[in-house]
Protein backbone atom coordinates (compact mmCIF):
# COMPACT_ATOMS: atom_id res chain seq x y z
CA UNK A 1 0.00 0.00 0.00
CA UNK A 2 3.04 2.61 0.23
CA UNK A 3 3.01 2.97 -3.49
CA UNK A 4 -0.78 3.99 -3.33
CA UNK A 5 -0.16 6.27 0.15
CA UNK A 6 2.89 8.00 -1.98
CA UNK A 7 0.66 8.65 -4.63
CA UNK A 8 -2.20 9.71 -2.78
CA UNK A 9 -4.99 8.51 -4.31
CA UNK A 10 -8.07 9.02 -2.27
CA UNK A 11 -12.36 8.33 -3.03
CA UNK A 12 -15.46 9.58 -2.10
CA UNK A 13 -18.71 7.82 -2.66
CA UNK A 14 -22.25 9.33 -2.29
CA UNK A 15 -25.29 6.69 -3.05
CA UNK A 16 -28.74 8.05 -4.23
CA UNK A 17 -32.11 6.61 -4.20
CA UNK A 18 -34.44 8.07 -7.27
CA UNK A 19 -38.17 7.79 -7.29
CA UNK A 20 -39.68 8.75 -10.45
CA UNK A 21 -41.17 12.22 -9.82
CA UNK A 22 -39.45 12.61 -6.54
CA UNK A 23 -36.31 14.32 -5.70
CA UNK A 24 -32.96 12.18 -5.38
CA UNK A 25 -32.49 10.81 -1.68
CA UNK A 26 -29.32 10.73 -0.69
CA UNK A 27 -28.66 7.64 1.64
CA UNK A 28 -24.88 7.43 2.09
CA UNK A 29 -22.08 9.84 1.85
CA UNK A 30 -18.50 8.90 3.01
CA UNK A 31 -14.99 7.98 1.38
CA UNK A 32 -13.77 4.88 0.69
CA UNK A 33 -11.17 2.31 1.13
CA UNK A 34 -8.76 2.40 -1.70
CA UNK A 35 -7.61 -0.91 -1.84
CA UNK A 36 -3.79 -3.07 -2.56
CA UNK A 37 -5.46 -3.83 -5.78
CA UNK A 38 -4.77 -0.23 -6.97
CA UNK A 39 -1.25 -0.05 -6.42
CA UNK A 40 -1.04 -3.89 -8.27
CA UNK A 41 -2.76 -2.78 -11.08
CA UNK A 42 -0.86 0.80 -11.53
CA UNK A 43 2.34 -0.75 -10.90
CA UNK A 44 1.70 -3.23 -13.92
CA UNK A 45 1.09 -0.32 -15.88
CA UNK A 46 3.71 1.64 -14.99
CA UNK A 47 6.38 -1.34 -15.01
CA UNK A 48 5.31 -3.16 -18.11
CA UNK A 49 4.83 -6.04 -16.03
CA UNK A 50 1.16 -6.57 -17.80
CA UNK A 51 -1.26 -5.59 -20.24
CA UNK A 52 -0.04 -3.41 -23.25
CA UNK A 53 -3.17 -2.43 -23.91
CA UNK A 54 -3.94 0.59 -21.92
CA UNK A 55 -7.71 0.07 -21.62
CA UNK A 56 -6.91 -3.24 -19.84
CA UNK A 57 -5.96 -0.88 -17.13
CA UNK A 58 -9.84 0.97 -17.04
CA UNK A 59 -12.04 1.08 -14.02
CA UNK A 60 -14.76 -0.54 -16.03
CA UNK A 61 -16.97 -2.51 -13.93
CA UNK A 62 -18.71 -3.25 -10.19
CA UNK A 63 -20.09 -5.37 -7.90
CA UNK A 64 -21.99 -5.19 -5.06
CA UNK A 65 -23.09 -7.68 -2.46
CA UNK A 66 -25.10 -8.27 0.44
CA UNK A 67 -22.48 -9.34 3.09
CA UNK A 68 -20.22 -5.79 3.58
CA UNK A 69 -17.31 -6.09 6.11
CA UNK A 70 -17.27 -3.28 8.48
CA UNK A 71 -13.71 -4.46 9.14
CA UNK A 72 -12.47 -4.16 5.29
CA UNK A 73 -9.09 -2.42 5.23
CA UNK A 74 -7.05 -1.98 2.12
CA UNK A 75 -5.69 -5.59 2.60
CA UNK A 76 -9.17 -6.86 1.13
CA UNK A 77 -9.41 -8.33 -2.26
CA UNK A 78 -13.03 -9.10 -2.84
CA UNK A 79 -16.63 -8.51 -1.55
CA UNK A 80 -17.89 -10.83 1.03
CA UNK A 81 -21.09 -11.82 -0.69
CA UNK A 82 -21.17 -10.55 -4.39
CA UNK A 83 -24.38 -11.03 -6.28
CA UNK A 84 -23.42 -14.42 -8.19
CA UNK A 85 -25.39 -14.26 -11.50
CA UNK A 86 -26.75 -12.48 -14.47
CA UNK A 87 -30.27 -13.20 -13.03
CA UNK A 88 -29.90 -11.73 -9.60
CA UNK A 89 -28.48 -8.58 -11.24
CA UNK A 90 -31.82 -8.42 -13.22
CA UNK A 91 -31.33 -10.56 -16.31
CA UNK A 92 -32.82 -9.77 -19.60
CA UNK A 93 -35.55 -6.86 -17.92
CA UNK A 94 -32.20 -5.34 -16.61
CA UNK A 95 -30.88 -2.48 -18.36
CA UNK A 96 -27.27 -2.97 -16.91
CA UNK A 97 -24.33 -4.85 -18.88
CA UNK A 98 -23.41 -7.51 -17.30
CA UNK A 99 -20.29 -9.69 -17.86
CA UNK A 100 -19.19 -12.86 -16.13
CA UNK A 101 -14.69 -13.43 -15.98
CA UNK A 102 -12.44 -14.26 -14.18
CA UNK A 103 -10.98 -12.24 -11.28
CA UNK A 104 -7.30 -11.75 -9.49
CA UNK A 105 -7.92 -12.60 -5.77
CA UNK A 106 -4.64 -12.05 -3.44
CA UNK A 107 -2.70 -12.77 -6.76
CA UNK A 108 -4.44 -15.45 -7.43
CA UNK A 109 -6.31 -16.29 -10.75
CA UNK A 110 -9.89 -18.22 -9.66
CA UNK A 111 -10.16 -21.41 -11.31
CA UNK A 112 -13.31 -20.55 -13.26
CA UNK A 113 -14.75 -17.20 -15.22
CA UNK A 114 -17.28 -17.09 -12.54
CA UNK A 115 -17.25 -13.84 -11.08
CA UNK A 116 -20.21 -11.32 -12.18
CA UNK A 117 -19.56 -7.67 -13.21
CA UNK A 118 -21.82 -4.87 -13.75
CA UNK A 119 -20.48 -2.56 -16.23
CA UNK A 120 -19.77 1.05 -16.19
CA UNK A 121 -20.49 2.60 -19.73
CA UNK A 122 -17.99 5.45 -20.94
CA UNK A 123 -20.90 7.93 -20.64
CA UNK A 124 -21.03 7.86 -17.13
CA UNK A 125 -17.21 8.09 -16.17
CA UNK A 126 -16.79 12.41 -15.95
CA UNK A 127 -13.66 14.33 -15.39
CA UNK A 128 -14.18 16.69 -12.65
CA UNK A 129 -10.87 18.75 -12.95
CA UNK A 130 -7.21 17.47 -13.74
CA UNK A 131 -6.78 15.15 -10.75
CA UNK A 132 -10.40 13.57 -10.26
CA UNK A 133 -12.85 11.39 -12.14
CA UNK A 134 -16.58 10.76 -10.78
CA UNK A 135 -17.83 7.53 -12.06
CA UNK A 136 -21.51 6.68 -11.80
CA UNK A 137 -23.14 3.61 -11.49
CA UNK A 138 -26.77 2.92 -11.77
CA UNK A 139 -28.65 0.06 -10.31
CA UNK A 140 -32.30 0.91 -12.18
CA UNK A 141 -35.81 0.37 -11.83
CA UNK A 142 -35.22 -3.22 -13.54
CA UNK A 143 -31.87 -4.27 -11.78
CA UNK A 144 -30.81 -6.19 -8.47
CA UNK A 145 -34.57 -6.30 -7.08
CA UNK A 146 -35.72 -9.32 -5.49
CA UNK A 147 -31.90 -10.80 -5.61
CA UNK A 148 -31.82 -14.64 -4.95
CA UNK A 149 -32.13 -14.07 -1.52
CA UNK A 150 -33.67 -17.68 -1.14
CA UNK A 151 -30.72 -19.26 -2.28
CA UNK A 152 -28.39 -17.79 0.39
CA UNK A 153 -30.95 -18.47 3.25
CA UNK A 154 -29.49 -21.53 5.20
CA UNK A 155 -32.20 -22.27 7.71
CA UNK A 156 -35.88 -23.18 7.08
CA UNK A 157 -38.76 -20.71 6.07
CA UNK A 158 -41.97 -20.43 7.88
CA UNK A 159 -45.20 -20.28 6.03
CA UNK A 160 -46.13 -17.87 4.27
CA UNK A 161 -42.52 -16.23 5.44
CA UNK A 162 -42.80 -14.13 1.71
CA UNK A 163 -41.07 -10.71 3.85
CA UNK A 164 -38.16 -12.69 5.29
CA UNK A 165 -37.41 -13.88 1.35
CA UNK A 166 -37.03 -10.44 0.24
CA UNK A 167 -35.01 -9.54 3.95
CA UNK A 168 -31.40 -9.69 2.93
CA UNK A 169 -30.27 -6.13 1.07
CA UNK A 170 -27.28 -5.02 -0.68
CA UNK A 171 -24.76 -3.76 1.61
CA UNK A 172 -20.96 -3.38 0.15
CA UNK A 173 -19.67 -2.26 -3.48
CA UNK A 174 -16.58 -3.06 -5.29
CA UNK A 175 -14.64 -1.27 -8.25
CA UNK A 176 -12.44 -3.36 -10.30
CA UNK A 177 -9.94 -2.55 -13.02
CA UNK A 178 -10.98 -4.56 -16.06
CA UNK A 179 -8.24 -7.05 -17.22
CA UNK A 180 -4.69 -5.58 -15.62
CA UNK A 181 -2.79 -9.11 -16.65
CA UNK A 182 -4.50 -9.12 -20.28
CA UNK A 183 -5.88 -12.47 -19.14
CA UNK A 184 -7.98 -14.47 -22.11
CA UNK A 185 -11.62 -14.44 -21.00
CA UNK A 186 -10.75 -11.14 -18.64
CA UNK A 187 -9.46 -11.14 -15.07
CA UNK A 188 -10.20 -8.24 -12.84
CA UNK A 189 -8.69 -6.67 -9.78
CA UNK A 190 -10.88 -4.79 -7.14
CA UNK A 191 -9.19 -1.26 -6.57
CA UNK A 192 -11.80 0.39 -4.08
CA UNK A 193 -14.08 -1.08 -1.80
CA UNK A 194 -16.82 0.24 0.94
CA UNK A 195 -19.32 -1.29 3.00
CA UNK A 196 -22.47 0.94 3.54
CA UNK A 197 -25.86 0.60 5.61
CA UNK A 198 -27.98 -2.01 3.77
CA UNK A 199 -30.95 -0.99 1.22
CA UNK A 200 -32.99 -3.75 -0.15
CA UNK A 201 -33.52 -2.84 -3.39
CA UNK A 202 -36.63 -3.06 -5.28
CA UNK A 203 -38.47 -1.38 -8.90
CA UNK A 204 -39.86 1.10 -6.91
CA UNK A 205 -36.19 3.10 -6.96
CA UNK A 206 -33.29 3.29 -9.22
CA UNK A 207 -29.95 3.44 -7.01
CA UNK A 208 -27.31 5.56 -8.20
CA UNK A 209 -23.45 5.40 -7.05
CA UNK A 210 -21.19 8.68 -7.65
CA UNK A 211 -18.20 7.18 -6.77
CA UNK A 212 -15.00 9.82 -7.60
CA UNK A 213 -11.47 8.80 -7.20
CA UNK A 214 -8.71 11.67 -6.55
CA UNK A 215 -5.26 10.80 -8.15
């Protein structure tokens, strides 16, 4: 992390809620743990020790998950409990890109492209001034509602227990850097990381993530 503390690279992150017809809610507003990652992925770049092709080194995708660590320091490598599938980030009614690769975990490769990324689009990454970049990531009407909260549950539901199945709620987000080794199939690297109070998301709200790094 020295290389990351010399450079002094820094994030903010401010999460919305938006009701159509309503003004934005703002529901979180704090910085964020820059994690090892960063300093991993800008030293390949900077060494030539990876990818030669400089949008391998983009901050091009998320995750988020419902099992943040309030703990997470920059040592961390990956969320707790990402969302696991194309279907839990909405599937085809979702208006979100979605990818599924491979992803560098304390150096490590994982054995199978099964890690899920939401994409950022180009549109929404803004230059603020000559030393910060805001990107924005949007979770809409369509996405992340209802996630396969079932599937995680370990105990037994009561009848007619529909609330508890809807209970769990997205809690932590991760931005990666999109393929830093130039790994076939993709392999990312989470750079930032934070942990916020859970919202269970539903279609009444689009949640929106302005999430600006300062280099």
């Amino acid at each position: 992390m020295r290389f990351i503390e010399d450079l002094g690279i820094t994030g903010h992150l401010q999460i919305s809620k938006l009701y159509k017809g309503k003004p934005e809610e703002i529901v979180f507003d704090d910085h964020n743990v820059i994690v090892s990652g960063m300093g991993v992925g800008l030293s390949h770049m900077f060494s030539g020790s990876g990818s030669d092709i400089i949008t391998d080194y983009q901050l091009d995708r998320f995750q988020v998950g419902v099992s943040g660590d309030d703990s997470a320091g920059s040592a961390i490598y990956q969320l707790s409990g990402p969302l696991t599938s194309v279907a839990e980030y909405g599937g085809v009614a979702s208006n979100l890109g979605v990818v599924s690769a491979f992803q560098i975990r304390n150096g490590a490769l994982t054995t199978a492209k099964t890690s899920v990324y939401g994409l950022i689009p180009f549109k929404n990454v803004t230059r603020i001034n000559d030393t910060s970049v805001r990107y924005t990531l949007i979770l809409d009407e369509d996405t992340a509602n209802y996630t396969n909260y079932a599937a995680r549950h370990t105990g037994s539901w009561a009848v007619g227990d529909v609330g508890a199945r809807a209970a769990a709620s997205i809690n932590e987000i991760g931005l990666f850097m999109k393929n830093p080794r130039n790994i076939i199939g993709g392999a990312s690297l989470l750079v930032a990381y934070r942990k916020f109070t859970g919202i269970v998301k539903t279609s009444d709200f689009s949640l929106v993530f302005r999430w600006t790094l300062n280099f």
